[in-house]
Protein backbone atom coordinates (compact mmCIF):
# COMPACT_ATOMS: atom_id res chain seq x y z
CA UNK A 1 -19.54 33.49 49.67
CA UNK A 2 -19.23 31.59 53.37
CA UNK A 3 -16.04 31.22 54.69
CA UNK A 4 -16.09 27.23 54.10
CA UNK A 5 -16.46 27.96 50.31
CA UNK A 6 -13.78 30.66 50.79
CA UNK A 7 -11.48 27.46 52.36
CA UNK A 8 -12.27 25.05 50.15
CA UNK A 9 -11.54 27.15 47.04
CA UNK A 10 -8.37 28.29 48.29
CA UNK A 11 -7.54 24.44 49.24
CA UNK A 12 -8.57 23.65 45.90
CA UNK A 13 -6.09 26.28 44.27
CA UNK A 14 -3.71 25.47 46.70
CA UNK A 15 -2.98 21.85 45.75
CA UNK A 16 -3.90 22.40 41.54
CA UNK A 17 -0.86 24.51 41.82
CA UNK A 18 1.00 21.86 43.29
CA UNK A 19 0.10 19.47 41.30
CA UNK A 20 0.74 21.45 38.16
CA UNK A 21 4.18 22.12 39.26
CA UNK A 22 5.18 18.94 40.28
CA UNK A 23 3.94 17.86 36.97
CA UNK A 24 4.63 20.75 34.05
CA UNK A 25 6.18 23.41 35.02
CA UNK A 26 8.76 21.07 36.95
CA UNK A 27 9.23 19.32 33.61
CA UNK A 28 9.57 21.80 31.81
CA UNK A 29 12.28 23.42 33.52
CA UNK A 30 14.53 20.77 34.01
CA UNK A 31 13.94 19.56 30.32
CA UNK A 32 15.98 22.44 29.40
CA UNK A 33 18.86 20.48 31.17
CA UNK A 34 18.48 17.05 30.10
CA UNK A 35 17.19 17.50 26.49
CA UNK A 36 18.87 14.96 24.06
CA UNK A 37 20.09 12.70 26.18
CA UNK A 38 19.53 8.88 25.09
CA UNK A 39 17.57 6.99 27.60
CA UNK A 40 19.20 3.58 26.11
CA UNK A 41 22.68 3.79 24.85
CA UNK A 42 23.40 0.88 22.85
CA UNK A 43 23.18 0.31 19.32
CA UNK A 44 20.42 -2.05 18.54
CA UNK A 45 22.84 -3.93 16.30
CA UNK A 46 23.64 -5.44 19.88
CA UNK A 47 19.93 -6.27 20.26
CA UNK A 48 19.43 -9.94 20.36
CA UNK A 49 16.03 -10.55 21.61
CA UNK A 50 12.60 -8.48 22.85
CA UNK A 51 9.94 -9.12 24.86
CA UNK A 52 6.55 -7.33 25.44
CA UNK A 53 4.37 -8.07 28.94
CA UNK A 54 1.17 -6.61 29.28
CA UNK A 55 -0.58 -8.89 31.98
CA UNK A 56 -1.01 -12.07 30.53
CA UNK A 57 -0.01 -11.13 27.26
CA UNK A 58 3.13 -11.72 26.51
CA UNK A 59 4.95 -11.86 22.66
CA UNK A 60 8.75 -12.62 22.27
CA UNK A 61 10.79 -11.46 19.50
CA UNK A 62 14.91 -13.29 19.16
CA UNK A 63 17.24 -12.49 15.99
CA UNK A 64 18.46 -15.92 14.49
CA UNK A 65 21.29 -15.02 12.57
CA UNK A 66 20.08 -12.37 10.30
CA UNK A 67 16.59 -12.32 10.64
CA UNK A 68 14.36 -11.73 13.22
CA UNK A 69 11.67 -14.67 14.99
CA UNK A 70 8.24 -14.35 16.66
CA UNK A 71 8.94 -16.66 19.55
CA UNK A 72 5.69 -16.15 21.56
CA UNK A 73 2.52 -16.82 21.35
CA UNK A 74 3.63 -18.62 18.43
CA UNK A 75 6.63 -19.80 15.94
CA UNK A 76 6.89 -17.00 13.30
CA UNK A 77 9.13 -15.38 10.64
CA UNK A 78 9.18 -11.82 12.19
CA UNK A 79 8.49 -8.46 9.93
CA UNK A 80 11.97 -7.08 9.60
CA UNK A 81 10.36 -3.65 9.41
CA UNK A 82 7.97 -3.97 12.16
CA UNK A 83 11.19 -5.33 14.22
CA UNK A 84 13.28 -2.29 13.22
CA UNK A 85 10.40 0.71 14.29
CA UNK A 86 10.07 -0.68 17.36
CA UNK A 87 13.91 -0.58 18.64
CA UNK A 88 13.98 2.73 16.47
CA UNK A 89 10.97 3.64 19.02
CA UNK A 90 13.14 2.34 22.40
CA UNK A 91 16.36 3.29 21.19
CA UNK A 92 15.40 6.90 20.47
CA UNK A 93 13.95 7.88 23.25
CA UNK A 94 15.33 10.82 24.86
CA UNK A 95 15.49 11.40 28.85
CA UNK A 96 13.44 14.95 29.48
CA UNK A 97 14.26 14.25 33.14
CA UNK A 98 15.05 11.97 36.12
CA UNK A 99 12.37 11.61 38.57
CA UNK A 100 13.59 10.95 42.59
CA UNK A 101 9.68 9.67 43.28
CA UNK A 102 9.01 9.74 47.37
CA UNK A 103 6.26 9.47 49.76
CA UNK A 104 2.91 10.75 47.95
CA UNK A 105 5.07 10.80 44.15
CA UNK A 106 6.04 7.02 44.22
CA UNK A 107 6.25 5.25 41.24
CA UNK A 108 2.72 4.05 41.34
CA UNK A 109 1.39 7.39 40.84
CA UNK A 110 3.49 7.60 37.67
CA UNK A 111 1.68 4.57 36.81
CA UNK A 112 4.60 2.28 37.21
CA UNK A 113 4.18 -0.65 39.76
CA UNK A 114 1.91 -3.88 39.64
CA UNK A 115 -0.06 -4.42 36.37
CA UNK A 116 2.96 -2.13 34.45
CA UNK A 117 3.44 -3.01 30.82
CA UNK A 118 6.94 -4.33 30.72
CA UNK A 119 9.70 -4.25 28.01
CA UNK A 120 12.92 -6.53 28.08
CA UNK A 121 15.88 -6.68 25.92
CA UNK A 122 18.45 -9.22 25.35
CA UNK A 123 21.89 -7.74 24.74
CA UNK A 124 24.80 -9.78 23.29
CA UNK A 125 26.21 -11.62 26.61
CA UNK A 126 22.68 -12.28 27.81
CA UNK A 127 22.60 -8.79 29.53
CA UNK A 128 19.24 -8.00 29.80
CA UNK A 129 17.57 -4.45 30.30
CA UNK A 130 14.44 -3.87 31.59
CA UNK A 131 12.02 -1.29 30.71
CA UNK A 132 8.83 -0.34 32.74
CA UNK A 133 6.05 1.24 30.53
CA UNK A 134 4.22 4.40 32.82
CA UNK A 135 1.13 6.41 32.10
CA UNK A 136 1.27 9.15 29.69
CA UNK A 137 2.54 12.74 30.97
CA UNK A 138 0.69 15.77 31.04
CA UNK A 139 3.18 17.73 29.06
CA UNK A 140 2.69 16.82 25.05
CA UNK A 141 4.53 13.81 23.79
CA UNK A 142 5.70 12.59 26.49
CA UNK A 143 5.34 9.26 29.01
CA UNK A 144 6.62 7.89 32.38
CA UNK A 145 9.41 5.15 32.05
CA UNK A 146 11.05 3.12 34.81
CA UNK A 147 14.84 1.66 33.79
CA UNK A 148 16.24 -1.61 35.51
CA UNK A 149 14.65 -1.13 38.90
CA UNK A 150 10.89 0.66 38.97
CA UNK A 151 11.81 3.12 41.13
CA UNK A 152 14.14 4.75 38.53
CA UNK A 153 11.72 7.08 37.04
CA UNK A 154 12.16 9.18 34.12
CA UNK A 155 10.15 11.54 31.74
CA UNK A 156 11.03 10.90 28.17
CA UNK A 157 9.75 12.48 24.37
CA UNK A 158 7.92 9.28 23.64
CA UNK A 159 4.65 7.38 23.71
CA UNK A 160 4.47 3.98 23.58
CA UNK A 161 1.00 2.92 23.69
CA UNK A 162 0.70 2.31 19.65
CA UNK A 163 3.84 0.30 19.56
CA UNK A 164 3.64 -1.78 22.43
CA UNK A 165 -0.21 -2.21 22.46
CA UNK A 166 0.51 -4.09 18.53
CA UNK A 167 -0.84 -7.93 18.82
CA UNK A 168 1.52 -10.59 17.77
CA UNK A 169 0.12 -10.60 13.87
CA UNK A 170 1.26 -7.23 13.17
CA UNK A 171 4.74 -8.47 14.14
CA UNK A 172 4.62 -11.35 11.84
CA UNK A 173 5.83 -11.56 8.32
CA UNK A 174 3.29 -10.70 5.83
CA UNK A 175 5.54 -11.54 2.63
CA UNK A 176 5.45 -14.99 1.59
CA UNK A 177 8.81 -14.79 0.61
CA UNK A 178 10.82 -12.84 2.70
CA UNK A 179 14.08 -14.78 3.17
CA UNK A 180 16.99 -14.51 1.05
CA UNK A 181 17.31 -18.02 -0.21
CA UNK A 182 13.24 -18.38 -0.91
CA UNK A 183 13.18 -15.65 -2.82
CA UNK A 184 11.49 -17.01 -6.21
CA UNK A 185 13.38 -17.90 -9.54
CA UNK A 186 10.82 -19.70 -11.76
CA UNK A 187 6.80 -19.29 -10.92
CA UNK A 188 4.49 -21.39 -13.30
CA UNK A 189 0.72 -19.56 -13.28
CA UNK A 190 -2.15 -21.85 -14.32
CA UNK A 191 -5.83 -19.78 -14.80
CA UNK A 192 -8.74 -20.35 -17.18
CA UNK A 193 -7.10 -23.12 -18.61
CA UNK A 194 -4.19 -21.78 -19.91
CA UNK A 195 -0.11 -21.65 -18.54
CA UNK A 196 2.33 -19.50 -18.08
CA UNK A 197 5.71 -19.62 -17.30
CA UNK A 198 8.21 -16.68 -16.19
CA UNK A 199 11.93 -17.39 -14.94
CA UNK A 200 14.23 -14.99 -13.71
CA UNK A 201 17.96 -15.29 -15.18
CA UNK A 202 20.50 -12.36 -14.84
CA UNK A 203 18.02 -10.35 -12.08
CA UNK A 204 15.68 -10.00 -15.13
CA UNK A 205 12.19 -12.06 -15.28
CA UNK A 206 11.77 -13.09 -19.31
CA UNK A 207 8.65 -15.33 -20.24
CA UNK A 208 9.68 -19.13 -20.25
CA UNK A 209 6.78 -19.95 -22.59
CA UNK A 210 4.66 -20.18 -24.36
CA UNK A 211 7.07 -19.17 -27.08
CA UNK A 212 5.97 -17.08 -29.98
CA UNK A 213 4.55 -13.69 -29.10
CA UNK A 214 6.42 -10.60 -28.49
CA UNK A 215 5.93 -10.24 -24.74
CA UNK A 216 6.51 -6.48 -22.95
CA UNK A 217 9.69 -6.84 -20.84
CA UNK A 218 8.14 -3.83 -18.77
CA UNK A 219 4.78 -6.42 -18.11
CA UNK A 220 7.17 -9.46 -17.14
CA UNK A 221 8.92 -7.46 -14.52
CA UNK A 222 5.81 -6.17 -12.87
CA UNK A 223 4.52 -9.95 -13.02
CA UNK A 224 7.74 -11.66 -11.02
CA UNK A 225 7.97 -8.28 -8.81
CA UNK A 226 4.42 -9.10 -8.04
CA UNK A 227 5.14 -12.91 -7.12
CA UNK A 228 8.19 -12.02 -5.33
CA UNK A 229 6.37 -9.39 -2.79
CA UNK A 230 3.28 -11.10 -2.22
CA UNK A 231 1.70 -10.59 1.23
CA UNK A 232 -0.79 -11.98 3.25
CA UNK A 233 -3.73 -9.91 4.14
CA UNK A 234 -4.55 -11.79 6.96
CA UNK A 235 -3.39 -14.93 8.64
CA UNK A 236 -5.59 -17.55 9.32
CA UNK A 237 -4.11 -20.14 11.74
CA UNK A 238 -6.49 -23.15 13.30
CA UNK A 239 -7.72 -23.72 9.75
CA UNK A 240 -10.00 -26.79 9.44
CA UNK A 241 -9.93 -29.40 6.57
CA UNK A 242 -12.77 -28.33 5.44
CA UNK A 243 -11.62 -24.76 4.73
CA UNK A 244 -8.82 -26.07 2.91
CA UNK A 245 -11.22 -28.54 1.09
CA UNK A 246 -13.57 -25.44 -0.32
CA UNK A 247 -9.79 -23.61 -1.15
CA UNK A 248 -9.04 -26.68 -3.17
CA UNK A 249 -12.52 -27.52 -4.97
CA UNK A 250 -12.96 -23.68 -6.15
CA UNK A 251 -9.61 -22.68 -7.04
CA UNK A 252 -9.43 -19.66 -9.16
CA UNK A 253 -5.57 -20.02 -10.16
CA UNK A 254 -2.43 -21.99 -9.04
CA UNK A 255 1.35 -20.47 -9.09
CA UNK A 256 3.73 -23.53 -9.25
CA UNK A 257 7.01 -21.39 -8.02
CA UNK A 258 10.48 -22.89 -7.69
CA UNK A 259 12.75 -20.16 -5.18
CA UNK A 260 16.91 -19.96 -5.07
CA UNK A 261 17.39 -22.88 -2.88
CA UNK A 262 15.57 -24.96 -5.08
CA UNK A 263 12.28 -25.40 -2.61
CA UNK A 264 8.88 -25.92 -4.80
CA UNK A 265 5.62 -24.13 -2.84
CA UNK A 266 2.26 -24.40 -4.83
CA UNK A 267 -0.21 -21.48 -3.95
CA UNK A 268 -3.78 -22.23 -4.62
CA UNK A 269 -5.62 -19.16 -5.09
CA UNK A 270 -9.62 -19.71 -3.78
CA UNK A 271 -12.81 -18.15 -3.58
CA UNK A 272 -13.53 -14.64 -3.45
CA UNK A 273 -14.88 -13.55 -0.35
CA UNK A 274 -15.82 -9.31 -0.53
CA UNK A 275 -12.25 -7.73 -1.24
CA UNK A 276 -10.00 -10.77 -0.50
CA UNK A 277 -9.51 -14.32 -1.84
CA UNK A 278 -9.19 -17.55 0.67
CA UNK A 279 -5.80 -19.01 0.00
CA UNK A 280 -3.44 -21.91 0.72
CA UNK A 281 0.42 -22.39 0.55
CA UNK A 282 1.73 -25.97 -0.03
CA UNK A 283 3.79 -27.96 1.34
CA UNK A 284 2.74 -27.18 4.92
CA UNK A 285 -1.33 -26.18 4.14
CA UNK A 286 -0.95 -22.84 5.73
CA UNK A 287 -4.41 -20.75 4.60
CA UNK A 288 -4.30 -17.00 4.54
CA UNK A 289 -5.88 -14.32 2.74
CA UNK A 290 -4.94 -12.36 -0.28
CA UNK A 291 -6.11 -8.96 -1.32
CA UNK A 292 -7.68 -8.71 -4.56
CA UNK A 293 -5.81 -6.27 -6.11
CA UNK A 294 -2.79 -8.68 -5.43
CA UNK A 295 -4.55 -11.92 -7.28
CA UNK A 296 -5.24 -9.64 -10.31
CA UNK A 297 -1.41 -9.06 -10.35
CA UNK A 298 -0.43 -12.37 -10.55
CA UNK A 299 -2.71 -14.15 -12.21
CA UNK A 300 -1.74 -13.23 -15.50
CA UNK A 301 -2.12 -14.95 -18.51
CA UNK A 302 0.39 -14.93 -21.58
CA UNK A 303 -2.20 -12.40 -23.67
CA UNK A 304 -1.43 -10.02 -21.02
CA UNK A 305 1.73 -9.39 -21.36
CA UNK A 306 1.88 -9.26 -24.73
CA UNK A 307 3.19 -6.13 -26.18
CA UNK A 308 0.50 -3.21 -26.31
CA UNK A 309 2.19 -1.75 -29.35
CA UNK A 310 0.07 -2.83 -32.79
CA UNK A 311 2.25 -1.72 -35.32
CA UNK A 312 5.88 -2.25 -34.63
CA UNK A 313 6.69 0.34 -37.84
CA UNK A 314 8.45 3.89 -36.80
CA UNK A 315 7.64 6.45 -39.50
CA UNK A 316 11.13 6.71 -40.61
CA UNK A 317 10.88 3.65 -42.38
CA UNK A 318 7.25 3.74 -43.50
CA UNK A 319 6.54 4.23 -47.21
CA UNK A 320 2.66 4.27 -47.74
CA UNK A 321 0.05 3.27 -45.93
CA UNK A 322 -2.61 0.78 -48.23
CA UNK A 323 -6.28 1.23 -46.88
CA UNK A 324 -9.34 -1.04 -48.02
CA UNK A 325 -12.97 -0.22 -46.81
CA UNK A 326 -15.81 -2.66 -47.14
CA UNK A 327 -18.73 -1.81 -48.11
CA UNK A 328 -22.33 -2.99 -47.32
CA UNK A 329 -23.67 -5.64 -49.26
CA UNK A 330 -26.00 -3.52 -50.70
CA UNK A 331 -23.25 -1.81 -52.51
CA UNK A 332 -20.80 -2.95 -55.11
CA UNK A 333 -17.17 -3.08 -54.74
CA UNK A 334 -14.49 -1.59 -52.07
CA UNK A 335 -12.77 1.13 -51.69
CA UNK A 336 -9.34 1.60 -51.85
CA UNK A 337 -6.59 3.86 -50.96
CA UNK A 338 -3.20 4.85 -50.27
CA UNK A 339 -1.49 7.20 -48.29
CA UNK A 340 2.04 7.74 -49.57
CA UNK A 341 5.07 9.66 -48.15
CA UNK A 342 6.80 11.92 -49.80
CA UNK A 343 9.55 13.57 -48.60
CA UNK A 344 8.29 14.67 -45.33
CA UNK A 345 4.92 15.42 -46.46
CA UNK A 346 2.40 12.73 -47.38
CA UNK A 347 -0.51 12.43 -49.91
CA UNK A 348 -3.86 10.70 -50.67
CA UNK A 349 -4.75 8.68 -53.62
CA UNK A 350 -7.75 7.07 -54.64
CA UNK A 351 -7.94 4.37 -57.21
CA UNK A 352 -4.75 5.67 -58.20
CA UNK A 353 -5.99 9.61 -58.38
CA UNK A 354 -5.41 11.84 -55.70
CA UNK A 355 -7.31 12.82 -53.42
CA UNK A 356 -8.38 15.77 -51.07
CA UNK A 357 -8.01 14.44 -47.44
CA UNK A 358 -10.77 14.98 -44.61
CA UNK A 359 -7.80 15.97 -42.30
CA UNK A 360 -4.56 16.54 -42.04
CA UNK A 361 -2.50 13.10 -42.96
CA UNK A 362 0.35 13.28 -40.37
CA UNK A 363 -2.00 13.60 -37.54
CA UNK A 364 -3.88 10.64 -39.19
CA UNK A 365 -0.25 8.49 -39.55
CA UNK A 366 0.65 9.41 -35.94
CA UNK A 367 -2.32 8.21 -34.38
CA UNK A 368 -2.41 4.69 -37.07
CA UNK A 369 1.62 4.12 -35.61
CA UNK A 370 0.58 4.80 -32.37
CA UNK A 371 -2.05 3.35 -31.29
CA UNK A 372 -2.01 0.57 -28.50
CA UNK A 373 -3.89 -2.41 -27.49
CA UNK A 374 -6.85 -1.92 -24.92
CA UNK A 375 -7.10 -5.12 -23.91
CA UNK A 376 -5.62 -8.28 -25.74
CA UNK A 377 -7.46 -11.07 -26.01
CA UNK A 378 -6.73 -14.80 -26.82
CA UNK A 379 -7.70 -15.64 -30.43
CA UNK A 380 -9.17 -18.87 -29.65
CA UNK A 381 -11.00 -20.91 -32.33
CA UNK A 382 -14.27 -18.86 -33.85
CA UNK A 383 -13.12 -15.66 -31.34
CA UNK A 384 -12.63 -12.78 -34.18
CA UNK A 385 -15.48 -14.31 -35.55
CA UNK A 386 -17.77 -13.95 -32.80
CA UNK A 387 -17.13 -9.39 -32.85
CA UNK A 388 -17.00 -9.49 -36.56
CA UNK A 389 -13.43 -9.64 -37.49
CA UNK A 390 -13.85 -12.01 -39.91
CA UNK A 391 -15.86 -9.45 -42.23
CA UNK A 392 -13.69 -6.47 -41.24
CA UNK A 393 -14.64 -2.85 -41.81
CA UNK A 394 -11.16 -1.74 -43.07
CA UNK A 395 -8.06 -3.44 -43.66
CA UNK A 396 -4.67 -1.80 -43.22
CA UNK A 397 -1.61 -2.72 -44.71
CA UNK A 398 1.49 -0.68 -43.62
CA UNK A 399 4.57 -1.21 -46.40
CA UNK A 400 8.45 -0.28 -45.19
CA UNK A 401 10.93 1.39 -47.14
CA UNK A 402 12.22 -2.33 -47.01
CA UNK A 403 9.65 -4.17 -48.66
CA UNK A 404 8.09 -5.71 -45.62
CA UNK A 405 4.39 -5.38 -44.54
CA UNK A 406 1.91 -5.24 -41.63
CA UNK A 407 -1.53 -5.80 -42.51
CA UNK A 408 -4.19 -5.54 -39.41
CA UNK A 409 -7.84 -5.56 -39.52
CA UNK A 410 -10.62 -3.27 -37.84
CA UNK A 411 -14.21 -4.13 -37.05
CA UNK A 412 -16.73 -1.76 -34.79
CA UNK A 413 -19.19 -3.46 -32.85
CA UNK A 414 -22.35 -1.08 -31.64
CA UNK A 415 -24.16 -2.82 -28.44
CA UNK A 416 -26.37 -0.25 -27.01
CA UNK A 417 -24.48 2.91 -26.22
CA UNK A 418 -21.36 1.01 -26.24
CA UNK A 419 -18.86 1.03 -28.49
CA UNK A 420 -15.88 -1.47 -29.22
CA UNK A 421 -13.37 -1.42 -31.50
CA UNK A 422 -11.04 -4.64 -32.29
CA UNK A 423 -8.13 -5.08 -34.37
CA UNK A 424 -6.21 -7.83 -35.39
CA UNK A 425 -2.78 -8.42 -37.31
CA UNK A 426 -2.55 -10.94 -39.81
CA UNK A 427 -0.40 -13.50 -38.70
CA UNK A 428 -0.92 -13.39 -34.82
CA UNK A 429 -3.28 -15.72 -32.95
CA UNK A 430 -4.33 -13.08 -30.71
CA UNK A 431 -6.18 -9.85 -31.75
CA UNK A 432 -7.20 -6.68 -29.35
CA UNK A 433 -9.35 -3.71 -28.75
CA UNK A 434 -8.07 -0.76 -29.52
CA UNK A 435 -9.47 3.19 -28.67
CA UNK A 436 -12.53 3.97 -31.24
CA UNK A 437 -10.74 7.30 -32.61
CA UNK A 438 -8.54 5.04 -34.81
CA UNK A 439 -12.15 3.87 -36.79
CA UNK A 440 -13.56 7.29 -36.65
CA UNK A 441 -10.60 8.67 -38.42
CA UNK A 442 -10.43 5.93 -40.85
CA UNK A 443 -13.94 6.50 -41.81
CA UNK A 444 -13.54 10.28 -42.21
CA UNK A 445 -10.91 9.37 -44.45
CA UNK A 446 -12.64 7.34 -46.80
CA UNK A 447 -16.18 8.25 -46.81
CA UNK A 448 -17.35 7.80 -50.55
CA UNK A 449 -18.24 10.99 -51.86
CA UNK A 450 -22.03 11.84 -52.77
């Protein structure tokens, strides 16, 4: 090795370990000193406005009474949330150290000085802090902050990039209705030609109408918390009349919805485009998009939140179970049974005789009170016709200890390797599918005997 390598690695040593004191081991040590010690020391109750420059970008955030505003670049209901991690970000910050930057270690070289991100707040009294945003630090977790003037340097246990670098949509209000007083009371949904109404009266949504079925309160309160917490997936702002046109001509539902201060929106739901639907919000035509999964939550109709149970009989009150099976029309006659309770046992007759069950009958009466809807479907003129119900495999008549009865029919339907099963009680417009097992184990129960 020559004695200029010799030099130059030694020169090369000599100013990597200066460097690497100056900034870690430096750090480190006096981090021991200054560790939990709040950079900003007022509560951000006392926050009244932010603002965010990054070179020409610049996005404005001011508290109007309780909630919070996007001021800049445009006019926006802020994201409470998004508002409240980023002065949880600022406010926590802890000072690691105070930096005295000089000659070669001025604040530029901490990455504070022309071009510097910039944070301001507003405090009550118009007192404004400033904030200048540094280059990350060596050390983990940590970044280079100037306060009030830039040459006030200091290392803190933070890094800013994510939260600052957010554009001015991620600070906006997703929720349709996110205020207090718009909160919705009433919402009207209108799909596939039919109308529902839901209203919400003692903090409880109950169906308005149609009147009639027995409607699942659980179903009804997933509906309006559904309507109430709707978000936009993305806004679309410049939107041209045409777009709002095509949102208009291929609507794919409409929610008429009346909030507490008595305010009526209408939200036309649109085409599908991938995994989001084109949308509009009236008065005001603002067009945004909604998420799928968040369409198929509120554009319910009434058949789907109609209770799942079938039989509304608890076995405590059941006294027999009456069972007819249809046969072909190649053979004569039907078959029918009853299973009867007895004490706590039960028993199967035939034409009045017994009969030897298949199975055990309490794991058959079980599964009969049991069962629940698939899928309920509107009974629309010549539907149960159109899978059979209208020459049913079984009927099934369930009689109370108090004279009243349920009777429900079953028909299978065999397309390929799929099977369907669908049931419907006498007496209800609607009928349903329901899980096969409840045919299979009707059939094992009254198979003729050869």
């Amino acid at each position: 090795m020559s004695w200029r390598t010799l030099g130059a690695l030694v020169a090369f040593l000599l100013v990597f370990g200066s460097v690497y004191y100056l900034e870690v081991y430096r750090h480190k040590e006096v981090r021991q000193g200054e560790s939990g010690k709040k950079l900003l020391s007022f509560q951000k109750e006392n926050v009244r406005a932010i603002e965010i420059i990054e070179g020409k970008k610049h996005t404005r955030l001011a508290k109007r009474g309780e909630y919070w505003f996007l001021e800049k670049p445009m006019e926006s209901l802020a994201s409470a949330d998004e508002v409240n991690y980023l002065l949880d970000t600022l406010l926590g910050m802890e000072k690691n150290e105070e930096l005295a930057p000089s000659g070669a270690l001025s604040p530029v070289a901490y990455g504070i000085g022309p071009g510097a991100s910039e944070v301001r707040l507003t405090l009550e009294g118009e007192k404004v802090v400033r904030l200048w945003v540094g280059k990350k630090a060596p050390v983990e977790y940590a970044q280079y902050l100037a306060l009030g003037e830039q040459s006030h340097v200091f290392l803190v246990n933070s890094v800013l990039d994510y939260t600052l670098g957010k554009n001015a949509d991620e600070f906006r209000e997703r929720r349709l209705f996110a205020m207090g007083a718009n909160q919705p009371v009433e919402a009207t949904i209108r799909t596939n030609g039919v109308s529902l109404t839901i209203r919400k009266q003692d903090g409880r949504w109950r169906v308005e109408s149609p009147k009639g079925p027995e409607y699942d309160d659980a179903e009804v309160s997933l509906l309006g918390a559904a309507i109430e917490g709707l978000k936009r997936q993305e806004f679309l702002d410049d939107v041209t009349a045409e777009l709002k046109e095509r949102i208009r001509s291929e609507v794919k539902g409409r929610i008429e919805i009346v909030t507490k201060e008595g305010k009526k929106w209408n939200l036309l739901i649109g085409p599908q485009e991938k995994e989001a639907h084109l949308a509009l919000l009236e008065p005001g035509s603002e067009a945004f998009r909604l998420t799928s999964y968040d369409v198929s939550a509120v554009l319910k109709a009434p058949v789907a939140l109609q209770k799942k149970e079938v039989f509304s009989v608890s076995e405590k009150d059941l006294q027999e179970i009456r069972i007819v099976r249809y046969l072909s029309d190649s053979k004569p006659g039907n078959l029918t049974f009853v299973v009867r309770k007895e004490g706590e046992e039960y028993s199967l007759l035939q034409g009045g005789k017994p009969r030897k069950p298949a199975y055990n009958l309490s794991i058959f009466v079980d599964g009969l009170l049991g069962v629940r809807a698939r899928y309920v479907l509107e009974g629309k003129p010549g539907a149960t016709s159109s899978v059979g119900l209208d020459k049913p495999d079984f009927t099934v008549t369930l009689v109370t200890s108090g004279g009243s009865t349920t009777e429900a029919a079953l028909k299978r339907t065999q397309r390929g390797e799929e099977t369907k099963v669908f049931l419907k009680v006498t007496g209800k417009d609607a009928y349903c599918e329901v899980d096969p097992f409840l045919w299979d184990r009707l059939d094992r129960l009254t198979r003729p005997i050869s």
